[in-house]
PDB file of N, CA and C in Angstrom:
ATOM      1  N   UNK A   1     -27.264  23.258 -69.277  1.00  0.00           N
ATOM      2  CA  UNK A   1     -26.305  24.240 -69.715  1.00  0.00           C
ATOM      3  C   UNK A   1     -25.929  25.192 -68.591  1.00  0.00           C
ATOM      4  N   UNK A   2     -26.932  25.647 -67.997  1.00  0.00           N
ATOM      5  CA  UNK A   2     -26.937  26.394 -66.552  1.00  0.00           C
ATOM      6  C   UNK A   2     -26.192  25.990 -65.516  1.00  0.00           C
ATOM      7  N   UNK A   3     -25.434  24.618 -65.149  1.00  0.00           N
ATOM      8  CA  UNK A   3     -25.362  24.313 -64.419  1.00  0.00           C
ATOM      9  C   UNK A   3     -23.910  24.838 -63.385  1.00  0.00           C
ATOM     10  N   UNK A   4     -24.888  24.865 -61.709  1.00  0.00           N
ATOM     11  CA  UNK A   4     -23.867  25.801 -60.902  1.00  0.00           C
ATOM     12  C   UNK A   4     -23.635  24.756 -60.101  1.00  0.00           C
ATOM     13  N   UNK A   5     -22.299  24.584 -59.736  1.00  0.00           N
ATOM     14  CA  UNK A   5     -21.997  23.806 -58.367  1.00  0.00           C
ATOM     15  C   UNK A   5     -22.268  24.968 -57.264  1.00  0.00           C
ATOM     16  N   UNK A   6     -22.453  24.174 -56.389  1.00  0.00           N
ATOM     17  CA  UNK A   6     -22.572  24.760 -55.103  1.00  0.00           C
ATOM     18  C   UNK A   6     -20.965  24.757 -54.251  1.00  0.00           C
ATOM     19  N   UNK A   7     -20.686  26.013 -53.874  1.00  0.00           N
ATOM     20  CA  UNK A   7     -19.328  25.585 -52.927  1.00  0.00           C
ATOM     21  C   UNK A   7     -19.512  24.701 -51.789  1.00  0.00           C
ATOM     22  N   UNK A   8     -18.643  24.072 -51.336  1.00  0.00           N
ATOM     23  CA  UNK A   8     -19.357  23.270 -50.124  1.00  0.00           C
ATOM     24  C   UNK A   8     -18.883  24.174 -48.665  1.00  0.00           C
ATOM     25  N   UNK A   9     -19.693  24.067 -47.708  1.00  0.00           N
ATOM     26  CA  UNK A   9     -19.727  25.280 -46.555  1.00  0.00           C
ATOM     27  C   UNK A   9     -18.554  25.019 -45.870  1.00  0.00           C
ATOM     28  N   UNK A  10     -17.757  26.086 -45.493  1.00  0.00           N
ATOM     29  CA  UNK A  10     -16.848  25.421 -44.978  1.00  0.00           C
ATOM     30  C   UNK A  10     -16.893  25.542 -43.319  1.00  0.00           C
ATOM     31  N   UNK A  11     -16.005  24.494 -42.533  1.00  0.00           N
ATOM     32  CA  UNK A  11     -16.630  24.567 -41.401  1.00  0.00           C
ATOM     33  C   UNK A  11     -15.990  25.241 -40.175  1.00  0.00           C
ATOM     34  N   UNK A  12     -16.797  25.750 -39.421  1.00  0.00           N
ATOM     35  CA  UNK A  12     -16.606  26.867 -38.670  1.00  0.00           C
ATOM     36  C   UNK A  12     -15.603  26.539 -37.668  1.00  0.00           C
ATOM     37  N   UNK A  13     -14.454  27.324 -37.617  1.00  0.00           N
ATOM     38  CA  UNK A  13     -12.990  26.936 -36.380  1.00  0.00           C
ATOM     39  C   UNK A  13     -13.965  27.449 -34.915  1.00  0.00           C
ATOM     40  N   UNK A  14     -13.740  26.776 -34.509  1.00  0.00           N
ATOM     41  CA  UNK A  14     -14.020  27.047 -32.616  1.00  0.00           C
ATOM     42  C   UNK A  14     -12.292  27.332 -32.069  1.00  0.00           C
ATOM     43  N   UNK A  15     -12.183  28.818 -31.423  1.00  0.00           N
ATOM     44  CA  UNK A  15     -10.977  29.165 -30.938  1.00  0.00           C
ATOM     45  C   UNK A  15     -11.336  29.466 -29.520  1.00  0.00           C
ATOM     46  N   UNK A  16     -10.090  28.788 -28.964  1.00  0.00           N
ATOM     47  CA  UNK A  16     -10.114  28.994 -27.120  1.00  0.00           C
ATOM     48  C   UNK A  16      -9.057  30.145 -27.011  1.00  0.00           C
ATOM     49  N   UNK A  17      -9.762  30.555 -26.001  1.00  0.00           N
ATOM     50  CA  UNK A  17      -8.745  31.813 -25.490  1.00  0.00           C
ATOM     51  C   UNK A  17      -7.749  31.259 -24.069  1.00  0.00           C
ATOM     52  N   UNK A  18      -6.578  31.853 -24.733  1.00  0.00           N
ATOM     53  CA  UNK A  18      -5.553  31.092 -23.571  1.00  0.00           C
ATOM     54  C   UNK A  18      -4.653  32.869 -22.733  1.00  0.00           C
ATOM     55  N   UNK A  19      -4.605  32.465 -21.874  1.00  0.00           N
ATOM     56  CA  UNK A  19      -4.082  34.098 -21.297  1.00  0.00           C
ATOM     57  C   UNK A  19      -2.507  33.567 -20.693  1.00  0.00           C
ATOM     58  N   UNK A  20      -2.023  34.570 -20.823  1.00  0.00           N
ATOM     59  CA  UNK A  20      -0.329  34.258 -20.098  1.00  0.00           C
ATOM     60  C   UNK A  20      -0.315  35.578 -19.689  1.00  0.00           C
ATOM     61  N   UNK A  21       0.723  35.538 -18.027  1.00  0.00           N
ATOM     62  CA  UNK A  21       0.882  36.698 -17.655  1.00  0.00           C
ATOM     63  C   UNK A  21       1.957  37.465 -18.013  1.00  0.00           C
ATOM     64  N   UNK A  22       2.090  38.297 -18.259  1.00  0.00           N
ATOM     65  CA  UNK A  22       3.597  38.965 -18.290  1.00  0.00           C
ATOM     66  C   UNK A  22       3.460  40.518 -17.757  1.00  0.00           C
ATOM     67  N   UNK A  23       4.773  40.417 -17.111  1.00  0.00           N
ATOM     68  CA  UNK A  23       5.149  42.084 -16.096  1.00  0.00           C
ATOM     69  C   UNK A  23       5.283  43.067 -16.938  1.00  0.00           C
ATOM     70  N   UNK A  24       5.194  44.389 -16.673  1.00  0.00           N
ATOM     71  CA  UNK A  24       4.872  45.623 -17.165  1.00  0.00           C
ATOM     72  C   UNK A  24       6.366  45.955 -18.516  1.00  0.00           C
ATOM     73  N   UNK A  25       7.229  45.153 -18.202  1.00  0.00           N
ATOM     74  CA  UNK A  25       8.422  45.508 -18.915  1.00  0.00           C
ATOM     75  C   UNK A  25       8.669  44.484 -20.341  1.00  0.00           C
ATOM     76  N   UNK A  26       7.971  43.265 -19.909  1.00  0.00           N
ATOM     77  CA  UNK A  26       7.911  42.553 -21.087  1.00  0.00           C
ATOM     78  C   UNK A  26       6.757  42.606 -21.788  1.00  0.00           C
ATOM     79  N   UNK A  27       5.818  43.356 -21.529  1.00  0.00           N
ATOM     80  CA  UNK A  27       4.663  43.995 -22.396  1.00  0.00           C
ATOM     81  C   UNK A  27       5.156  44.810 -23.004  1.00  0.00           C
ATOM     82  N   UNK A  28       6.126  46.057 -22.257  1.00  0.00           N
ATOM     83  CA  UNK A  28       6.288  46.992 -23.457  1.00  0.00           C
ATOM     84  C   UNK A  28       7.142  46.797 -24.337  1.00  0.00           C
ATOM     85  N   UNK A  29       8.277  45.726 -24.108  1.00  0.00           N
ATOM     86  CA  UNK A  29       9.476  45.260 -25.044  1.00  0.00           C
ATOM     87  C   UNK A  29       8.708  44.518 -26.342  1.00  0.00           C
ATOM     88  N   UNK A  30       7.149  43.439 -25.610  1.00  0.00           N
ATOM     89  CA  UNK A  30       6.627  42.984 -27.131  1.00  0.00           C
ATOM     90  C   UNK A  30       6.232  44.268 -27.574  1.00  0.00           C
ATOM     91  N   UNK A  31       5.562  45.023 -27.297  1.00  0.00           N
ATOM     92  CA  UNK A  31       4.871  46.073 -27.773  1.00  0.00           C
ATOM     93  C   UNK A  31       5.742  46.620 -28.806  1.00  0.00           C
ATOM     94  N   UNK A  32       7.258  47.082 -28.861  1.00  0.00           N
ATOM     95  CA  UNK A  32       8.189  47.747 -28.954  1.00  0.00           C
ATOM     96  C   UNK A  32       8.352  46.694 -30.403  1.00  0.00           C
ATOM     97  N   UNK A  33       8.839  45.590 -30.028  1.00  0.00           N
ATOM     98  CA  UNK A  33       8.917  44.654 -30.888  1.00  0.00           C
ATOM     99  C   UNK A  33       8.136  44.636 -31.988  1.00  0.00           C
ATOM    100  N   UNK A  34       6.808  44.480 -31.703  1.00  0.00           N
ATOM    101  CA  UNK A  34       5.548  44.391 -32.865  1.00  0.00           C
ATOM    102  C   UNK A  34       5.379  45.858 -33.722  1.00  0.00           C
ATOM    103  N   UNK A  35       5.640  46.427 -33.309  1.00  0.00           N
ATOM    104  CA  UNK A  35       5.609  48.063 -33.702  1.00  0.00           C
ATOM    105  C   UNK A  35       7.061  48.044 -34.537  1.00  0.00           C
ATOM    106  N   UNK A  36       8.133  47.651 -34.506  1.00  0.00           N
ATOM    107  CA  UNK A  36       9.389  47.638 -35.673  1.00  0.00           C
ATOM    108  C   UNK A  36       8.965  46.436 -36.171  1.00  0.00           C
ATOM    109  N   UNK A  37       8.358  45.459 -36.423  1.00  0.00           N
ATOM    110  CA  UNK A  37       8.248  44.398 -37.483  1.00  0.00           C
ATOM    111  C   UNK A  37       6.806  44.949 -38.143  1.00  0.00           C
ATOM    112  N   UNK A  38       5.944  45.762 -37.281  1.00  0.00           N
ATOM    113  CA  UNK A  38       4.695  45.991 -38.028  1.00  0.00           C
ATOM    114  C   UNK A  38       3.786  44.459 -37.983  1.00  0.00           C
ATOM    115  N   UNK A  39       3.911  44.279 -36.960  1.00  0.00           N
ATOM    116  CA  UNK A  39       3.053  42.772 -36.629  1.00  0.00           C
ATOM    117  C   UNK A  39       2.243  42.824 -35.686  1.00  0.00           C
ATOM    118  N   UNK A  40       1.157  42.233 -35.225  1.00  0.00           N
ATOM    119  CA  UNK A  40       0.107  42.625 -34.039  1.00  0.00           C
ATOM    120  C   UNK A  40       0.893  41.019 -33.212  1.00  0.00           C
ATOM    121  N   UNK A  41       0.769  41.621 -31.604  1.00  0.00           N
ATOM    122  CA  UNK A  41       0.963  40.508 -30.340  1.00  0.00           C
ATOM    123  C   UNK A  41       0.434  39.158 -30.768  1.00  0.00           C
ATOM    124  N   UNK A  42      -0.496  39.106 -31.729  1.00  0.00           N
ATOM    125  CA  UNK A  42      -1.216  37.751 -31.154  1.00  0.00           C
ATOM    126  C   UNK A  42      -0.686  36.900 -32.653  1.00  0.00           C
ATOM    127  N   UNK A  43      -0.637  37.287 -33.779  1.00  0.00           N
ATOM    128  CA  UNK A  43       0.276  36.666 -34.684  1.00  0.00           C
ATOM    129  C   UNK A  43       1.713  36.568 -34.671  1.00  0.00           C
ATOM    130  N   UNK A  44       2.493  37.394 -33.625  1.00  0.00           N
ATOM    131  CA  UNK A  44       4.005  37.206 -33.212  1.00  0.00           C
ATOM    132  C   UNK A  44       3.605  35.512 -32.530  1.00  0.00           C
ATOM    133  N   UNK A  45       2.811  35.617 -31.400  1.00  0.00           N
ATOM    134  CA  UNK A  45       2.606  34.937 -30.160  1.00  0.00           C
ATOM    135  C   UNK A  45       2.449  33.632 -30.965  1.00  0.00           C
ATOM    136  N   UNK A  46       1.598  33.427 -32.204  1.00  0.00           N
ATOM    137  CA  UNK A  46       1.187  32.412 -32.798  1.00  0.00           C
ATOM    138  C   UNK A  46       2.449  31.713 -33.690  1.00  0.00           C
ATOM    139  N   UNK A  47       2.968  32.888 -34.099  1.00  0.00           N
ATOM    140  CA  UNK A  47       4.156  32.477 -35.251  1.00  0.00           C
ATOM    141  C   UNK A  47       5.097  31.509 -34.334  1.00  0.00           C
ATOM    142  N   UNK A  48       5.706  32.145 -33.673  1.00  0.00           N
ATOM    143  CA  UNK A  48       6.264  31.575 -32.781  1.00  0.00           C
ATOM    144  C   UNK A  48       5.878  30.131 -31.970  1.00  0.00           C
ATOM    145  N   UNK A  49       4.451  29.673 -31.539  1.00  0.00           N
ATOM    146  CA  UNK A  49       4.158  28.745 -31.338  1.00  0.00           C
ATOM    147  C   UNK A  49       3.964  27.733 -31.899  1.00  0.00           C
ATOM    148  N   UNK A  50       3.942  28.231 -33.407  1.00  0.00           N
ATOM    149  CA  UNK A  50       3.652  27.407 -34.517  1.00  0.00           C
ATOM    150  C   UNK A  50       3.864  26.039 -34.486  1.00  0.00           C
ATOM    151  N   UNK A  51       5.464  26.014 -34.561  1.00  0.00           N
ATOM    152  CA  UNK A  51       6.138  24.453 -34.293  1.00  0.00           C
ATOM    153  C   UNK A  51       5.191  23.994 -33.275  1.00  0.00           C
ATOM    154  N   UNK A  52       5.515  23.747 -32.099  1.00  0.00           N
ATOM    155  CA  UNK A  52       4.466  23.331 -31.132  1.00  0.00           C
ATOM    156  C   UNK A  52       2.953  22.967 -31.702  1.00  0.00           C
ATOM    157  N   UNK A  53       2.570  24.142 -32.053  1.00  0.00           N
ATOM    158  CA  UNK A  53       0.983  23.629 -32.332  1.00  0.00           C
ATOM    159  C   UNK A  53       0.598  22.577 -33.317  1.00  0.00           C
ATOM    160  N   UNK A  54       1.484  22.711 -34.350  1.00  0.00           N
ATOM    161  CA  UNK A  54       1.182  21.579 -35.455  1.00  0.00           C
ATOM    162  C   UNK A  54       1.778  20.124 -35.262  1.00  0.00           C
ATOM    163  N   UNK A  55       2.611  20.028 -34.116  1.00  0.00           N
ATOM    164  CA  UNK A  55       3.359  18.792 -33.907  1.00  0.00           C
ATOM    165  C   UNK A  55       2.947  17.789 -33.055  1.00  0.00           C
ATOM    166  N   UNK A  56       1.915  18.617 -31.955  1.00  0.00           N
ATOM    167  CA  UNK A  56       1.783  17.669 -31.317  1.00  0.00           C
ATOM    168  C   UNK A  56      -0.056  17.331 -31.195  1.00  0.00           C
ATOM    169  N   UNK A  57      -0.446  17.164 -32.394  1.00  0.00           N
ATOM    170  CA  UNK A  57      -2.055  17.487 -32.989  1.00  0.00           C
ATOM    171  C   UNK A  57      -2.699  15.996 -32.568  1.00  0.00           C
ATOM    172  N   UNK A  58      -1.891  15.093 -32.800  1.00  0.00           N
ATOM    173  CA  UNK A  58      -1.870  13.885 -32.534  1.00  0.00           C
ATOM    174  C   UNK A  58      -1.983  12.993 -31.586  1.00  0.00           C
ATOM    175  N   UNK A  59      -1.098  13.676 -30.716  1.00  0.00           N
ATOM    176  CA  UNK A  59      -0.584  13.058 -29.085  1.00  0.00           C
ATOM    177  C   UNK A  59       0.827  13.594 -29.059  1.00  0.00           C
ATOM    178  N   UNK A  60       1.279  12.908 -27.655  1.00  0.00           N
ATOM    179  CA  UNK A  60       3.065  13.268 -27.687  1.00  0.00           C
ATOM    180  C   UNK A  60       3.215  11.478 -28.724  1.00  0.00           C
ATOM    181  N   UNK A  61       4.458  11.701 -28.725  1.00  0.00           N
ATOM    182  CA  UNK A  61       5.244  10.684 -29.679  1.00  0.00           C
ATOM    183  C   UNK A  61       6.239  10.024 -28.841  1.00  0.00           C
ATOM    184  N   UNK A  62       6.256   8.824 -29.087  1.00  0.00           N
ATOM    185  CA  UNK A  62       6.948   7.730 -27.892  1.00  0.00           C
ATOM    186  C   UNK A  62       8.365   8.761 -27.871  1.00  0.00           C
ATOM    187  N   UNK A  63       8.759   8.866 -26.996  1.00  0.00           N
ATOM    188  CA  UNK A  63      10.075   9.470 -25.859  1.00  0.00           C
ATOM    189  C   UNK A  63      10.281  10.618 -26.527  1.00  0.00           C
ATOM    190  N   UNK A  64       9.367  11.522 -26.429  1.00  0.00           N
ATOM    191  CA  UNK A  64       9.914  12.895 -26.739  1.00  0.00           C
ATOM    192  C   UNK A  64       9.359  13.453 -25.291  1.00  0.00           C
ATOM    193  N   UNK A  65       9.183  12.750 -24.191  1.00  0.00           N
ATOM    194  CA  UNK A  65       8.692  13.293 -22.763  1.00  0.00           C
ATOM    195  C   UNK A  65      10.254  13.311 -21.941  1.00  0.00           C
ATOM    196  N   UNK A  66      11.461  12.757 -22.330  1.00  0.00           N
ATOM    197  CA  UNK A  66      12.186  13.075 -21.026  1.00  0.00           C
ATOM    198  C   UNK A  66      13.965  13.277 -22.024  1.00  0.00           C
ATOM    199  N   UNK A  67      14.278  14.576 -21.468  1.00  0.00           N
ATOM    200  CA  UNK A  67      15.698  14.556 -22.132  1.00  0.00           C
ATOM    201  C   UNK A  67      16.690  13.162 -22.081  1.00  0.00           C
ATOM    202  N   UNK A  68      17.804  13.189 -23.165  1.00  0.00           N
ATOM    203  CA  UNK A  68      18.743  12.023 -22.761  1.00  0.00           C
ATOM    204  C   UNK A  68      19.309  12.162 -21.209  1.00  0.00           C
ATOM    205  N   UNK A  69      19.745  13.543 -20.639  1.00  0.00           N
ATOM    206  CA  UNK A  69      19.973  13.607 -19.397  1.00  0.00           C
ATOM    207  C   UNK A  69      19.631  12.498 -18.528  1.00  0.00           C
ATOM    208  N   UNK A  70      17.643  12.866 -18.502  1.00  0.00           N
ATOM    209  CA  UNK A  70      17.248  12.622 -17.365  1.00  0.00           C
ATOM    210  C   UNK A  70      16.980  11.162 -17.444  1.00  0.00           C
ATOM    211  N   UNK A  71      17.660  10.774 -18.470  1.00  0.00           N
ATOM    212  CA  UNK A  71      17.295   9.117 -18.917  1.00  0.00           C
ATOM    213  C   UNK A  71      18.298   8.493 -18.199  1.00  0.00           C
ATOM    214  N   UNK A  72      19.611   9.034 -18.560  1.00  0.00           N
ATOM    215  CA  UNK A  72      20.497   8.546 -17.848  1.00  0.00           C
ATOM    216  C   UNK A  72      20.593   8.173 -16.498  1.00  0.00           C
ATOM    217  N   UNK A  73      20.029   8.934 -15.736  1.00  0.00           N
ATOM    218  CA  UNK A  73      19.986   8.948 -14.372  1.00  0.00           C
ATOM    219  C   UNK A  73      19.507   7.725 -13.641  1.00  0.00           C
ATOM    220  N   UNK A  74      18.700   7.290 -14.467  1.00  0.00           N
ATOM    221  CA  UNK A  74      17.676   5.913 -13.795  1.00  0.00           C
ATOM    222  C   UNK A  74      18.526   4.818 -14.356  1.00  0.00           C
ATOM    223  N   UNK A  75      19.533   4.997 -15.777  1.00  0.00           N
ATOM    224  CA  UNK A  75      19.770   3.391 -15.871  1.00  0.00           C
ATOM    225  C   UNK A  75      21.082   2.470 -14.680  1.00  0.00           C
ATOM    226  N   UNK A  76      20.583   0.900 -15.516  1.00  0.00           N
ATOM    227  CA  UNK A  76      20.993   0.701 -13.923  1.00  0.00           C
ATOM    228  C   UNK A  76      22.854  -0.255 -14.880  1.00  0.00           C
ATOM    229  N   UNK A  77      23.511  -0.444 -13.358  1.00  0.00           N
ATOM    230  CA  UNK A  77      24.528  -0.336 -13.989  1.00  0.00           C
ATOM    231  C   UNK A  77      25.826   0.163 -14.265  1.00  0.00           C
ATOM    232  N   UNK A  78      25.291   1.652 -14.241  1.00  0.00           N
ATOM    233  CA  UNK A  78      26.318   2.703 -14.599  1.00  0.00           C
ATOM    234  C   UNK A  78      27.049   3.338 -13.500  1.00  0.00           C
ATOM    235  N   UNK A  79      26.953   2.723 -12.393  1.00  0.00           N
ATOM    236  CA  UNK A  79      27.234   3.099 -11.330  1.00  0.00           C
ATOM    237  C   UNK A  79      29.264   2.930 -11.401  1.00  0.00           C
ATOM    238  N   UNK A  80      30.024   4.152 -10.870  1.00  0.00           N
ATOM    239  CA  UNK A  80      31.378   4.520 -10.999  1.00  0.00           C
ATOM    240  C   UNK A  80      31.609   3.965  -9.442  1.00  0.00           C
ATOM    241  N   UNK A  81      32.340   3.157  -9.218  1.00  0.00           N
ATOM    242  CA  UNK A  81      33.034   3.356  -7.879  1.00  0.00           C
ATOM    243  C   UNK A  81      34.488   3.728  -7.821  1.00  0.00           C
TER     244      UNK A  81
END
């Protein structure tokens, strides 16, 4: 009749610290920034990376390494005289 499940533990995130530099003027513009949205630097920094972080969890994904540009350049062929 008593009977308790146990929650199961959940498991502990390991976070790396990553540093980027930025000059005295784009510190105070985030600063400025986070202070009218009422948001702290490091959840702007995250929000923003978001896309990125969840997309590429996997690996990269066949040809998302080189614009159509730079594709062009190598094929053969296309040469105008």
């Amino acid at each position: 009749m008593g009977e308790h499940k146990r929650k199961k533990k959940r498991r502990k995130i390991r976070y790396k610290k990553v540093e980027i530099k930025l000059s005295s003027r784009q510190v105070r513009s985030l600063e400025n920034y986070c202070k009218a949205r009422k948001i702290t630097p490091n959840k702007l920094i995250r929000k923003v990376l978001k896309p990125y972080l969840h997309a590429y969890v996997q690996g990269i994904p066949e040809g998302n390494y080189a614009t159509p540009n730079q594709l062009n350049l190598f094929k053969e062929g296309d040469e105008k005289d």
